[in-house]
Protein backbone atom coordinates (compact mmCIF):
# COMPACT_ATOMS: atom_id res chain seq x y z
CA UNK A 1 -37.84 35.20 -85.75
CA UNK A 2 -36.85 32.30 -88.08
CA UNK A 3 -34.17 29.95 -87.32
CA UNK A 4 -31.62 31.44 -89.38
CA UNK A 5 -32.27 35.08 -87.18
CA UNK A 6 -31.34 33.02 -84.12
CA UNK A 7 -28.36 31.13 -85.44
CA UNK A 8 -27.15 34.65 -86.88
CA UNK A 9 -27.95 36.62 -83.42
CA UNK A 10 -26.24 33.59 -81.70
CA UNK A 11 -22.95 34.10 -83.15
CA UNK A 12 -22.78 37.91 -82.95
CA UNK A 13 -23.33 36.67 -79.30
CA UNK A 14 -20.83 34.65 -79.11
CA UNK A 15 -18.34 36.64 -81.23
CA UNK A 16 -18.22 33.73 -84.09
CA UNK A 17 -18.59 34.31 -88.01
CA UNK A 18 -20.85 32.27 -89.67
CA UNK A 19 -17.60 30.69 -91.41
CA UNK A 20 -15.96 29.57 -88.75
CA UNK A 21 -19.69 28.15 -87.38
CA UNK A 22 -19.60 26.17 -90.74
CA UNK A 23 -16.35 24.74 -90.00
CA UNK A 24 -17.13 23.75 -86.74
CA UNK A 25 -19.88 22.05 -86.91
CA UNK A 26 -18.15 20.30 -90.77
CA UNK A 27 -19.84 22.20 -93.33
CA UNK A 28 -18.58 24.55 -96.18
CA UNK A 29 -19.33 27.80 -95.84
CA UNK A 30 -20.89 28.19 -99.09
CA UNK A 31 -23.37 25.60 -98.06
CA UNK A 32 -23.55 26.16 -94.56
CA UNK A 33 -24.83 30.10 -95.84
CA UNK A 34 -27.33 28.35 -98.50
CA UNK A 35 -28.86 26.45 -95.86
CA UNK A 36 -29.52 29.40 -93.63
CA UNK A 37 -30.72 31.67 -96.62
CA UNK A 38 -33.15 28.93 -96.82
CA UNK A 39 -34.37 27.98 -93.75
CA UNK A 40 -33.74 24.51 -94.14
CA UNK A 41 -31.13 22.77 -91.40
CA UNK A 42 -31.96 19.86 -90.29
CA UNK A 43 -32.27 19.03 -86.66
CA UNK A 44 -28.98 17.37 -86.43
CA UNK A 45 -27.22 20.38 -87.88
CA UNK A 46 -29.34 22.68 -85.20
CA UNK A 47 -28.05 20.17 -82.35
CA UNK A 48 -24.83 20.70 -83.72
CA UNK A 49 -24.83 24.57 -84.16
CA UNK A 50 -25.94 24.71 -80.33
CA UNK A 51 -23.04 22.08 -79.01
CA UNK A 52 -20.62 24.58 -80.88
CA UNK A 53 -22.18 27.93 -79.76
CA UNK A 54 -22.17 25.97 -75.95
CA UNK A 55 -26.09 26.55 -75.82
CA UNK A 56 -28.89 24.52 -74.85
CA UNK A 57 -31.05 23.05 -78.03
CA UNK A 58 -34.33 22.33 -76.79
């Protein structure tokens, strides 16, 4: 599972679009989606993905 799977199977968890989980954590959606499509957030935007979601980034 890549990290884009878990971020995605995170918010149907917690009941959040991937929009609003762009503008929480400050991003634009249309970048936010890129970045996922890609593979390639940073570990700052991961800490910040889990602080929003309320789970534990280890």
């Amino acid at each position: 599972m890549t990290t884009s799977d878990l971020v995605k199977k995170l918010c149907a968890e917690e009941n959040i679009s991937i929009s609003e989980l762009a503008r929480c954590i400050g991003q634009s959606r249309q970048n936010f989606s890129k970045k996922l499509k890609r593979d390639t957030l940073t570990f700052d935007e991961l800490k910040a993905i889990a602080d929003a979601l309320g789970v534990t980034f280890e």
